[in-house]
N, C-alpha and C. Protein backbone atom coordinates (compact mmCIF):
# COMPACT_ATOMS: atom_id res chain seq x y z
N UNK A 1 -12.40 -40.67 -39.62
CA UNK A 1 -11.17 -40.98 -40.32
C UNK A 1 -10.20 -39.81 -40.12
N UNK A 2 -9.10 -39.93 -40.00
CA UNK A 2 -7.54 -38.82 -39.98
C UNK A 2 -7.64 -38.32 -41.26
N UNK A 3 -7.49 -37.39 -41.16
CA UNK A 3 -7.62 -36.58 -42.26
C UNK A 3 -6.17 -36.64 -43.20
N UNK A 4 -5.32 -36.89 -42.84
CA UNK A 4 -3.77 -37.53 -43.35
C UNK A 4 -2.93 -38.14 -43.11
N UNK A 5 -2.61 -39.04 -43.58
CA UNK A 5 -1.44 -40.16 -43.40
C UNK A 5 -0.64 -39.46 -42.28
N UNK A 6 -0.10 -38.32 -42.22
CA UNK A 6 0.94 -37.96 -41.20
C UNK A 6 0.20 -38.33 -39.44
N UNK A 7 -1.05 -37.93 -39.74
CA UNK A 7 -1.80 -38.24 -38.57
C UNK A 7 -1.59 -39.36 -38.01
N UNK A 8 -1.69 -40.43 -39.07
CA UNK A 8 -2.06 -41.59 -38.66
C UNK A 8 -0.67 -42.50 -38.34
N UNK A 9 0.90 -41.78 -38.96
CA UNK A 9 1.69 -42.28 -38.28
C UNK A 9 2.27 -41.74 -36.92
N UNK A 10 1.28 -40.11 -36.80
CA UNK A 10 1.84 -40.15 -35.75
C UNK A 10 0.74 -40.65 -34.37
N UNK A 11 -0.52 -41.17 -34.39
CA UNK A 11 -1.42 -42.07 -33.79
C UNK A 11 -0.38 -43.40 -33.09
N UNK A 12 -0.01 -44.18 -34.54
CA UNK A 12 0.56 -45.59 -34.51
C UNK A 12 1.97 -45.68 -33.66
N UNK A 13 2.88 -44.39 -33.97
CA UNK A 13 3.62 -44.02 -33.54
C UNK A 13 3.46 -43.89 -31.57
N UNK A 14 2.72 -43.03 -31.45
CA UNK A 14 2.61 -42.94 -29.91
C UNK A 14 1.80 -44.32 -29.06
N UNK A 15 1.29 -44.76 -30.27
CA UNK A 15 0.71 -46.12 -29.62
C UNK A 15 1.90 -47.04 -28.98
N UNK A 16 3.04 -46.90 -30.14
CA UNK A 16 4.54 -47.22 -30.11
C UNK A 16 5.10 -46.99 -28.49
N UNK A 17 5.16 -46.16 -28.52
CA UNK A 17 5.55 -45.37 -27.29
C UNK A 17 5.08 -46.08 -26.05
N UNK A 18 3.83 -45.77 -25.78
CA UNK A 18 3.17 -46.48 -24.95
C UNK A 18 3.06 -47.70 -24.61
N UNK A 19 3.63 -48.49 -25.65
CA UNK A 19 3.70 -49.91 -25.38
C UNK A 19 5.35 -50.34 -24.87
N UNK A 20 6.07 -49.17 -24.97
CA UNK A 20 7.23 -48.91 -24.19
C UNK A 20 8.64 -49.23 -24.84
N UNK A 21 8.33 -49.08 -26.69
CA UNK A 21 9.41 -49.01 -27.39
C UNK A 21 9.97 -48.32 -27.17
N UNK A 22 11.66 -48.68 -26.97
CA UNK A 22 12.54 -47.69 -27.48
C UNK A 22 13.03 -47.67 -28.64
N UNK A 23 12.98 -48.65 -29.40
CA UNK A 23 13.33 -47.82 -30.84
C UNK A 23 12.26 -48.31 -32.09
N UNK A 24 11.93 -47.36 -32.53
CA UNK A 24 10.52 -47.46 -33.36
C UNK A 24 11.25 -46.52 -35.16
N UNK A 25 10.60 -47.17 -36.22
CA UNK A 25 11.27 -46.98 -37.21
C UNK A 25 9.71 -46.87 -37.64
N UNK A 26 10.23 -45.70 -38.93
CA UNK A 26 9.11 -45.20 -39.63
C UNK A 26 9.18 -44.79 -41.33
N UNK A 27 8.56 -45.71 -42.23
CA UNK A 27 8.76 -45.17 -43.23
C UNK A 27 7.33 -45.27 -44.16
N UNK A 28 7.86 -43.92 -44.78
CA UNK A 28 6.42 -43.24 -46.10
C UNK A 28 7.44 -43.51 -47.49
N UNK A 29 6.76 -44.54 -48.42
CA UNK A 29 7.76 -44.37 -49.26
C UNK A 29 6.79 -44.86 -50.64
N UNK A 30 7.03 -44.04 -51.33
CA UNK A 30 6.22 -43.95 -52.90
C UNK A 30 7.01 -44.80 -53.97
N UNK A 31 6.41 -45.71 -54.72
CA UNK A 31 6.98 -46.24 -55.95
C UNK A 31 6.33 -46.17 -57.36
N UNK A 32 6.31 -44.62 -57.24
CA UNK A 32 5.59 -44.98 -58.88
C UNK A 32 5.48 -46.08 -60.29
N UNK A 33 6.75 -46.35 -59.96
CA UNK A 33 6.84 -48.04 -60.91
C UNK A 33 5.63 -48.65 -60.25
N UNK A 34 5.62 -48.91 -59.15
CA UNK A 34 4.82 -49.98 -58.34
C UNK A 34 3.05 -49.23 -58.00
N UNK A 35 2.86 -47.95 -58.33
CA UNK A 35 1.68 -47.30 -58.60
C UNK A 35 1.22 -47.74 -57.11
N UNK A 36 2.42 -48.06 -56.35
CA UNK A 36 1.73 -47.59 -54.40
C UNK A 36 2.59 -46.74 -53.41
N UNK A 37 2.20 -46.72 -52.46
CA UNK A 37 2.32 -45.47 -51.42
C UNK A 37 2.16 -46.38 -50.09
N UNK A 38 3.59 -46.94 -49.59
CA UNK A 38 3.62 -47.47 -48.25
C UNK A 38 3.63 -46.66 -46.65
N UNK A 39 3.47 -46.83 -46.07
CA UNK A 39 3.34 -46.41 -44.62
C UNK A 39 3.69 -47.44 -43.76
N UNK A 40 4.80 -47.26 -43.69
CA UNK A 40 5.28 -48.98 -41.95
C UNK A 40 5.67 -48.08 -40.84
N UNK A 41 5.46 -48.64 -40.05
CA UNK A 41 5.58 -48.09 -38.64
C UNK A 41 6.34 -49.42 -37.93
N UNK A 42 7.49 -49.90 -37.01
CA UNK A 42 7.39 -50.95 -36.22
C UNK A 42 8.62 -50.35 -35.20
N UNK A 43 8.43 -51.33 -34.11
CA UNK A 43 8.54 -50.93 -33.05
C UNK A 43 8.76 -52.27 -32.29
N UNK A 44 9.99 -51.68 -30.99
CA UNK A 44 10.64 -52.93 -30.40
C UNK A 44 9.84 -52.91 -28.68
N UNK A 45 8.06 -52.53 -28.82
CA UNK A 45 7.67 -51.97 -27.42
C UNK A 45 7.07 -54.14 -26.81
N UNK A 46 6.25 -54.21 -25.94
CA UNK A 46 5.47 -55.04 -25.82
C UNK A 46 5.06 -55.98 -26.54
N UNK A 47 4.68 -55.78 -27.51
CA UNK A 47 3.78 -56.54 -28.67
C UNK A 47 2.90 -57.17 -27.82
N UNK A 48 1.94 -57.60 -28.65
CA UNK A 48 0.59 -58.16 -28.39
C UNK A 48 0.51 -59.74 -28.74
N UNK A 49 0.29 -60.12 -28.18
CA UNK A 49 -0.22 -62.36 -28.48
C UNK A 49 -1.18 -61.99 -29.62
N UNK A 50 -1.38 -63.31 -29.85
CA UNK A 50 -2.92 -63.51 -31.21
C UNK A 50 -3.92 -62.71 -31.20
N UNK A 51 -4.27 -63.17 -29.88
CA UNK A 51 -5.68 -62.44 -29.94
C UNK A 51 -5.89 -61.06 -29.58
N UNK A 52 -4.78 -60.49 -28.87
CA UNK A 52 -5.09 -59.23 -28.52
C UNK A 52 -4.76 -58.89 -30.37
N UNK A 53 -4.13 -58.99 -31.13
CA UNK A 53 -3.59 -58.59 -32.71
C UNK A 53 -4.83 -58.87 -33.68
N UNK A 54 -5.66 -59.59 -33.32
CA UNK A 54 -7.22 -59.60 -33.55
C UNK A 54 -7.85 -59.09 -33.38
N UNK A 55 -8.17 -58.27 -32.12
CA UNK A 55 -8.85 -57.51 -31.29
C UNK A 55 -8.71 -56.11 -32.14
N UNK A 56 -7.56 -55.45 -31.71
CA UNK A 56 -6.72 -54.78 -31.85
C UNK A 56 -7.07 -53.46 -33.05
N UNK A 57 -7.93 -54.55 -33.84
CA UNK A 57 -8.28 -53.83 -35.43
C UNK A 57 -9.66 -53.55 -35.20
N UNK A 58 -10.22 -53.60 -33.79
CA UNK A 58 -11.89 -53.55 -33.55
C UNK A 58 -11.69 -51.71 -33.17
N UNK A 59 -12.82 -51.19 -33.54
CA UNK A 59 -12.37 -49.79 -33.01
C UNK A 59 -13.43 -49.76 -31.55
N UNK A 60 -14.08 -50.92 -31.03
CA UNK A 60 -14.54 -50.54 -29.97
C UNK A 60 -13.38 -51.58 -29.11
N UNK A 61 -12.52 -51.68 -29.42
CA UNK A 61 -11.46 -52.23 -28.53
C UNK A 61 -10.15 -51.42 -28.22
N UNK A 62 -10.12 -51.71 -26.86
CA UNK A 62 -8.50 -50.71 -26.77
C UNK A 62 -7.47 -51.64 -25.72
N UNK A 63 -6.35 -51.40 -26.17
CA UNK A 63 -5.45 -52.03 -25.25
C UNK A 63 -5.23 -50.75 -23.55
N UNK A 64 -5.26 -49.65 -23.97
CA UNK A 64 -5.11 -48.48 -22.76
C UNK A 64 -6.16 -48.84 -21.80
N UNK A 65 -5.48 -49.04 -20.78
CA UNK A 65 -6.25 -49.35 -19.33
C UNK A 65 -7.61 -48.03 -19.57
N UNK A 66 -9.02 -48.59 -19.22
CA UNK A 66 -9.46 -47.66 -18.80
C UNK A 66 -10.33 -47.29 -20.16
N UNK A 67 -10.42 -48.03 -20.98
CA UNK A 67 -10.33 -46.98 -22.31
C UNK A 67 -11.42 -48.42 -23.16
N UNK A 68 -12.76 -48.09 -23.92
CA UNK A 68 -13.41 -48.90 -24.81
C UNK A 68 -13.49 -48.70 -25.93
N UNK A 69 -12.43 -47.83 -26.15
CA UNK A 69 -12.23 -47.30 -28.08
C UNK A 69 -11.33 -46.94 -28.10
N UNK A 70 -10.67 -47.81 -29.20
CA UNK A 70 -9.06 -47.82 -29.67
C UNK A 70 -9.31 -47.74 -31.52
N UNK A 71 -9.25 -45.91 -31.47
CA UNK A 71 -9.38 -46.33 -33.38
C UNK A 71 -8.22 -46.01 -34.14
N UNK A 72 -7.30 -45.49 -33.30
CA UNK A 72 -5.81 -45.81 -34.38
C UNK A 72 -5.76 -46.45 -35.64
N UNK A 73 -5.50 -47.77 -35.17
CA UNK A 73 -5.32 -48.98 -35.66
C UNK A 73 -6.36 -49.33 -36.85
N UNK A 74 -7.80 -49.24 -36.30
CA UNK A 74 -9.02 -49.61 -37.11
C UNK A 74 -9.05 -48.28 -38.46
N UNK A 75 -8.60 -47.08 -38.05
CA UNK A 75 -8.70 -46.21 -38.79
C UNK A 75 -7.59 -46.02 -40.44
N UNK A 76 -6.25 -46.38 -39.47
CA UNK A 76 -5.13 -46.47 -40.56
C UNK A 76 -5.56 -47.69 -41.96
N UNK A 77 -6.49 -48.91 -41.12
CA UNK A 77 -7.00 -50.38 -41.89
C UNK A 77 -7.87 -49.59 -42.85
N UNK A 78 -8.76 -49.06 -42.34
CA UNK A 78 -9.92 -48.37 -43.27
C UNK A 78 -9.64 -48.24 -44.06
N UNK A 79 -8.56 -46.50 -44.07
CA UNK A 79 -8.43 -45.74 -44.85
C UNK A 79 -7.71 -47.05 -45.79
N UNK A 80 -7.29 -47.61 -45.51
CA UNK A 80 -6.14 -48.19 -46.65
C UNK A 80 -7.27 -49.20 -47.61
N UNK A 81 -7.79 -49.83 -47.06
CA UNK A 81 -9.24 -50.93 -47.41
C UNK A 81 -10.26 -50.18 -48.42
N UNK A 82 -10.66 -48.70 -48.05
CA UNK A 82 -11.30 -47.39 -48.53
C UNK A 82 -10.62 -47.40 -50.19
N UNK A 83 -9.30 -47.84 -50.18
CA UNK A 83 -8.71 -47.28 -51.50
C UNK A 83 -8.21 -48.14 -52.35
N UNK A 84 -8.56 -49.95 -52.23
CA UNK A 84 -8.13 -50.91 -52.23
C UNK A 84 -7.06 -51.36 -52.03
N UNK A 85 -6.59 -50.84 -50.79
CA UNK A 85 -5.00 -51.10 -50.39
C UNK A 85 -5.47 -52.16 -49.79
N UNK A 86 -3.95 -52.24 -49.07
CA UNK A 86 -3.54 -53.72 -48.30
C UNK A 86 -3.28 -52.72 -46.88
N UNK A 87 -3.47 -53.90 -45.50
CA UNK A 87 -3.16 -53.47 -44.13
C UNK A 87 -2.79 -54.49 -43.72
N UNK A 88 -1.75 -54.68 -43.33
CA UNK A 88 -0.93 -56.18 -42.43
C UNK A 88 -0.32 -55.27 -41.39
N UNK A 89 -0.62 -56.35 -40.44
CA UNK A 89 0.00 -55.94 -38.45
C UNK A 89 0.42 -57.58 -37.71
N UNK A 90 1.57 -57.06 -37.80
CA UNK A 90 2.14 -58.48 -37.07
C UNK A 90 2.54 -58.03 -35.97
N UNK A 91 2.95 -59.07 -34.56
CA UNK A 91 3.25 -58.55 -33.56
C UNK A 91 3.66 -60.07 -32.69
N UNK A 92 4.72 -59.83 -31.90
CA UNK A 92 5.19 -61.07 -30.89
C UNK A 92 5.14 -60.46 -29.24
N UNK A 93 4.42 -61.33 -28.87
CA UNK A 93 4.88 -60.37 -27.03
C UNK A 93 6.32 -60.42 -27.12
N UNK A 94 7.14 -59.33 -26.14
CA UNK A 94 7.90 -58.85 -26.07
C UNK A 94 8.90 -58.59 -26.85
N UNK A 95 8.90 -58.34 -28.09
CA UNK A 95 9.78 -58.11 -28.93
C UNK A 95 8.92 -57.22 -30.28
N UNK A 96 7.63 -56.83 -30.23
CA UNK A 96 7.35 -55.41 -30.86
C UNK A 96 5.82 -55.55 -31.72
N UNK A 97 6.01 -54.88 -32.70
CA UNK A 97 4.91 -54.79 -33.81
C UNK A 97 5.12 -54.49 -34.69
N UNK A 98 4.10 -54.29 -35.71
CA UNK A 98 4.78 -53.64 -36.95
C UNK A 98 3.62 -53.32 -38.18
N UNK A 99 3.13 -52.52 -38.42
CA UNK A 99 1.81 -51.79 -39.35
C UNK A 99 2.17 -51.25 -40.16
N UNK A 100 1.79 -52.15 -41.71
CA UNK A 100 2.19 -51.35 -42.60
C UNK A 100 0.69 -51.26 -43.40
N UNK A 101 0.71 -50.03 -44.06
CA UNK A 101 -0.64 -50.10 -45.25
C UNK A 101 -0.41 -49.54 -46.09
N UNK A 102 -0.70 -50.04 -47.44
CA UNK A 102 -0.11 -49.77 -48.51
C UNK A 102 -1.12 -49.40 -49.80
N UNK A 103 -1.00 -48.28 -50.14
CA UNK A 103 -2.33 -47.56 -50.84
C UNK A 103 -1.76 -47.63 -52.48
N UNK A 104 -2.77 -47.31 -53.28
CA UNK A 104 -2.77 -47.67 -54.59
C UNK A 104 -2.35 -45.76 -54.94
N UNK A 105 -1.44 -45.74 -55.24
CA UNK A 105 -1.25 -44.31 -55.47
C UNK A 105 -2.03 -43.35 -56.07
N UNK A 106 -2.63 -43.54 -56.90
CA UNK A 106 -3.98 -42.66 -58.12
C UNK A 106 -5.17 -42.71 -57.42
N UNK A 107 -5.50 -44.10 -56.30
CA UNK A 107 -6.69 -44.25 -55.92
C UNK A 107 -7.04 -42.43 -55.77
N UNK A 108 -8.25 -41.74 -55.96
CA UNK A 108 -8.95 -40.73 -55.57
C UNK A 108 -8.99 -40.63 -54.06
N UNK A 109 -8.91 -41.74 -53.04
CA UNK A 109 -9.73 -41.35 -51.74
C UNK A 109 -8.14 -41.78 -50.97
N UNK A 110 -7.33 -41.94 -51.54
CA UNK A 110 -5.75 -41.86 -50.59
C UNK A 110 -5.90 -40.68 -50.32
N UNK A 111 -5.71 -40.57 -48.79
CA UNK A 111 -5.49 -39.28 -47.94
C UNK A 111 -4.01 -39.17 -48.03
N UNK A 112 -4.08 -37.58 -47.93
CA UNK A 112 -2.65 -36.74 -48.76
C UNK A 112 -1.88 -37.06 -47.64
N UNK A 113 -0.21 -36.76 -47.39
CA UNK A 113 0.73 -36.95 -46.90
C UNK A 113 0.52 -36.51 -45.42
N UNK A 114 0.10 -35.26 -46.04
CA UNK A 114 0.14 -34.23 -44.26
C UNK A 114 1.56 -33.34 -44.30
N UNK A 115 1.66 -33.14 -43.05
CA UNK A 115 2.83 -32.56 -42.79
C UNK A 115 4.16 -33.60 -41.73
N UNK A 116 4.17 -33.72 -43.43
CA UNK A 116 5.39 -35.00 -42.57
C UNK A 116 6.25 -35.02 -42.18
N UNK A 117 7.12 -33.38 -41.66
CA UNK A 117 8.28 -32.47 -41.79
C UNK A 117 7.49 -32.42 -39.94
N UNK A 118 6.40 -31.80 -39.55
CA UNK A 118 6.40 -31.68 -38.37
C UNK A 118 5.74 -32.94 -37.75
N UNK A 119 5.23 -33.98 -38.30
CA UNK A 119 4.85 -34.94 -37.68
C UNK A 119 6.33 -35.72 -37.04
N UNK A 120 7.61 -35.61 -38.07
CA UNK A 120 8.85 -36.47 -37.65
C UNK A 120 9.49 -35.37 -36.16
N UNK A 121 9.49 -34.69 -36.41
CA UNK A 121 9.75 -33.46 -35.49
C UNK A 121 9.36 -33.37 -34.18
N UNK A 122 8.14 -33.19 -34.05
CA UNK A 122 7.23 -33.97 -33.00
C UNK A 122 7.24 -35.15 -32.40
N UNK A 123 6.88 -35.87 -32.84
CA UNK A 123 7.85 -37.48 -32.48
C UNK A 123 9.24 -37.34 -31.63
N UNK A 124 10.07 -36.70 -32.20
CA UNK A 124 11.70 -36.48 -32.16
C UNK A 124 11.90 -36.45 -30.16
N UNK A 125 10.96 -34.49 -30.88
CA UNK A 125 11.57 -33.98 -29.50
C UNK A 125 10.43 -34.22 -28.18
N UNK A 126 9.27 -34.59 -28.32
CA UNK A 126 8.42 -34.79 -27.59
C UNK A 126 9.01 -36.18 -26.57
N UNK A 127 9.57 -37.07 -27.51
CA UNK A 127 10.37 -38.42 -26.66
C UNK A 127 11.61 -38.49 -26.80
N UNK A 128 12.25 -37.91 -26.01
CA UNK A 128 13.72 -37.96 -27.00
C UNK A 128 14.48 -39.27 -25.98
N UNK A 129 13.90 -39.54 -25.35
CA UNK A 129 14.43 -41.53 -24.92
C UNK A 129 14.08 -42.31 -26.08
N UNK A 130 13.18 -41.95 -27.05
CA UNK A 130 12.79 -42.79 -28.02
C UNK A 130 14.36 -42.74 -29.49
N UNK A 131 14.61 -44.02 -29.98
CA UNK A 131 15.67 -44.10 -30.64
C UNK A 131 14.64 -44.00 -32.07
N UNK A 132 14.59 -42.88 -32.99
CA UNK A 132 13.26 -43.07 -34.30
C UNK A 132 14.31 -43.39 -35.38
N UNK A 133 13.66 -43.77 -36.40
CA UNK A 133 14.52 -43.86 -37.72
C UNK A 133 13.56 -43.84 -38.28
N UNK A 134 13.47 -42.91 -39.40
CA UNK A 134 12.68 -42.26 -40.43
C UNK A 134 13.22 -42.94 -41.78
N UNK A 135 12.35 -43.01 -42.51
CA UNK A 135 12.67 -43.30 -44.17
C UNK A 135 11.36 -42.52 -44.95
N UNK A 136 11.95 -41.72 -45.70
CA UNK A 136 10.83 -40.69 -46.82
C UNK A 136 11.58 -41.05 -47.98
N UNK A 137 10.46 -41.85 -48.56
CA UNK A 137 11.15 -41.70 -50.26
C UNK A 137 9.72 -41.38 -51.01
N UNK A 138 9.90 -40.12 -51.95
CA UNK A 138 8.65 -39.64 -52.37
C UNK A 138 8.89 -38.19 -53.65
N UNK A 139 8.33 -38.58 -54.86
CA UNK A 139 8.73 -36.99 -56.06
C UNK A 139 10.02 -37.49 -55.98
N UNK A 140 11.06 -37.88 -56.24
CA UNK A 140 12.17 -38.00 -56.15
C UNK A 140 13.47 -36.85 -54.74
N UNK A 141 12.46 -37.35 -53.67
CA UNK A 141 13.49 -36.68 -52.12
C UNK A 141 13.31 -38.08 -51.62
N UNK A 142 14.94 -38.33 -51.41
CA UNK A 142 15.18 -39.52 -50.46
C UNK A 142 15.55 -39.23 -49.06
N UNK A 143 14.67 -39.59 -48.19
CA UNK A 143 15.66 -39.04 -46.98
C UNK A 143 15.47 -40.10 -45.92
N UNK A 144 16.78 -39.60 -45.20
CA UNK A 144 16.97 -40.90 -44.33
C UNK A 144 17.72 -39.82 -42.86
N UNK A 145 16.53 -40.34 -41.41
CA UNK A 145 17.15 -39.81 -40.35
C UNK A 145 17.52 -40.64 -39.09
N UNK A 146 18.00 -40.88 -38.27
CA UNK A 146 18.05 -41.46 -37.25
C UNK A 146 18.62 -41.05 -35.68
N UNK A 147 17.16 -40.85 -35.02
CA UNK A 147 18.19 -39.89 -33.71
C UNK A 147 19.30 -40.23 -32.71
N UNK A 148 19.80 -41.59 -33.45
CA UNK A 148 20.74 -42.05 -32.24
C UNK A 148 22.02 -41.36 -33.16
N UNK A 149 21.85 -41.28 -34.67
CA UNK A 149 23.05 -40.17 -35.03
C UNK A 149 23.41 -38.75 -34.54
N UNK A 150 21.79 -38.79 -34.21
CA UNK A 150 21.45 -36.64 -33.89
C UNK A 150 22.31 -36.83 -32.89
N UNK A 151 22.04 -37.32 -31.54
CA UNK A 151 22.32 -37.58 -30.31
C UNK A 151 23.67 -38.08 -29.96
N UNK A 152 24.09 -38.63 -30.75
CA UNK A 152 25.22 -38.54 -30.99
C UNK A 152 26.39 -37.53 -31.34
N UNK A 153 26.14 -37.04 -32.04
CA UNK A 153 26.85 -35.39 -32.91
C UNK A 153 26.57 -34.99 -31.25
N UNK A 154 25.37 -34.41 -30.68
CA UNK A 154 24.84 -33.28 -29.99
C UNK A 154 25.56 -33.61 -28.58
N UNK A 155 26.19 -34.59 -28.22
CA UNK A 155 27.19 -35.18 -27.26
C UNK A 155 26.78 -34.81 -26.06
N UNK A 156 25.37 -34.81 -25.37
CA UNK A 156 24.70 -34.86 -24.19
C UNK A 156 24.14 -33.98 -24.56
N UNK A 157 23.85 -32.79 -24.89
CA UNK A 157 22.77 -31.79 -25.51
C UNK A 157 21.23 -32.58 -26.17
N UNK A 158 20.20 -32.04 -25.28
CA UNK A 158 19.05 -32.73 -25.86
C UNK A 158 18.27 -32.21 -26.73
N UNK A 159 17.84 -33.65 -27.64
CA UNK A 159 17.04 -33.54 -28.87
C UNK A 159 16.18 -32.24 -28.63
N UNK A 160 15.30 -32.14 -27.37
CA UNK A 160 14.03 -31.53 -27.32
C UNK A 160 14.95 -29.61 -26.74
N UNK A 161 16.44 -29.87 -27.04
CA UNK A 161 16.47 -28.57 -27.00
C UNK A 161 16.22 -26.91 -27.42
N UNK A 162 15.81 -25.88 -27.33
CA UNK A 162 15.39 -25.38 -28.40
C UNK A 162 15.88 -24.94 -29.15
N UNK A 163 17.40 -24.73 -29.73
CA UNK A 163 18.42 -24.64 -30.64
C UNK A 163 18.43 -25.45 -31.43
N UNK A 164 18.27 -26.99 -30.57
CA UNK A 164 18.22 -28.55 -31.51
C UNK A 164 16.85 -28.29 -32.42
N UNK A 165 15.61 -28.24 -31.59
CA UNK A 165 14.86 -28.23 -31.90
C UNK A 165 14.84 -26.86 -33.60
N UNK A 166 14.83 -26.23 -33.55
CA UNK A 166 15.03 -25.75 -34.54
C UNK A 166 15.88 -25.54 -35.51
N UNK A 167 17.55 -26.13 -35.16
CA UNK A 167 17.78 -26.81 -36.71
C UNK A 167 17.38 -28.09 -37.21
N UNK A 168 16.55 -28.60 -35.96
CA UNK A 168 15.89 -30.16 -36.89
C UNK A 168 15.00 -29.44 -37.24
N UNK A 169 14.50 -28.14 -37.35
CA UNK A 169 12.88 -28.11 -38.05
C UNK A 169 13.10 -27.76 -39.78
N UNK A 170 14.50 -27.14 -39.14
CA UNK A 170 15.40 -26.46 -40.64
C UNK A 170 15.64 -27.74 -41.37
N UNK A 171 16.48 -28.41 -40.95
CA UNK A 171 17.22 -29.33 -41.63
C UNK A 171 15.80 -30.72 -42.61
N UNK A 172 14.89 -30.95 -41.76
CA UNK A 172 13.88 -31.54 -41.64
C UNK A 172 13.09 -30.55 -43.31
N UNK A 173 12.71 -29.07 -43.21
CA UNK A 173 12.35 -28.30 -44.20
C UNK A 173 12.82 -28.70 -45.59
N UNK A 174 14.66 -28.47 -45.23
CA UNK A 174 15.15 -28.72 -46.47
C UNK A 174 15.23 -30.20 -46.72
N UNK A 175 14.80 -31.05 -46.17
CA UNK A 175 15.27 -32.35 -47.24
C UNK A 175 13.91 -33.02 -47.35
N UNK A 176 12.89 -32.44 -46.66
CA UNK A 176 11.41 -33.16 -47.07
C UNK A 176 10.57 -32.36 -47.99
């Protein structure tokens, strides 16, 4: 098992990638009224038919050429199943996917946040063809990012620059 949620969106996330999204949206968002703790991930890459979206949740199955264990997917289900959450994954060929799991907030065995300040960060500048949109709502910090704004402001200057790169680590610090 991932030892924290940040892990595991950034697993789902590069799975994202690989299936050749360009724009993939990500949100961690807490409702104490609602006593849960969501995690969605979706993404405009490939998507998968029925049965591969069946498959998919097997951890001796993998979609990567080459490859007989795919536990992303099976792992994020666990952990959430582990704590009596919910795990739904929908998906259409060519138009994307989408994984959300949604944990009971008090449960004891919800794995902690992580570092969700360098998991978005990482993501960022590691793909910066990738269009991300972040949503953190959590303790009362709302935050909301999207790199086609960054990239925008930065007017051909790239995300993965190392100037960029470190006022997103700043900016990223102060609002998460």
């Amino acid at each position: 098992m991932l030892a924290e949620l940040s892990d595991h969106v950034m697993d789902i996330a590069m799975n994202s990638v690989r299936a050749g999204a360009r724009n993939i949206s990500i949100a961690i968002i807490a409702q104490r009224d609602k006593g849960t703790l969501s995690v969605s991930i979706g993404d405009d890459g490939i998507g998968m038919d029925e049965e591969t979206l069946r498959k998919v949740s097997d951890p001796f199955y993998s979609t990567k050429a080459g490859k007989t264990v795919g536990l992303g997917v099976s792992l994020l289900k666990g952990a959430a199943e582990i704590c009596e959450g919910e795990f739904q994954m929908r998906s259409v060929p060519g138009q994307g996917t989408e994984v959300e799991a949604v944990f009971p907030i008090d449960h004891p065995d919800v794995p902690p946040l992580g570092n969700v300040k360098d998991t978005f960060l990482l993501l960022c500048v590691t793909n910066p063809e990738v269009r991300f949109s972040f949503r953190f709502s959590a303790d009362g910090k709302d935050f909301e990012m999207d790199t086609k704004q960054v990239n925008d402001i930065l007017g051909g200057l790239s995300i993965s620059h190392p100037e960029v790169v470190t006022f997103l680590s700043n900016y990223l610090e102060e609002h998460l």
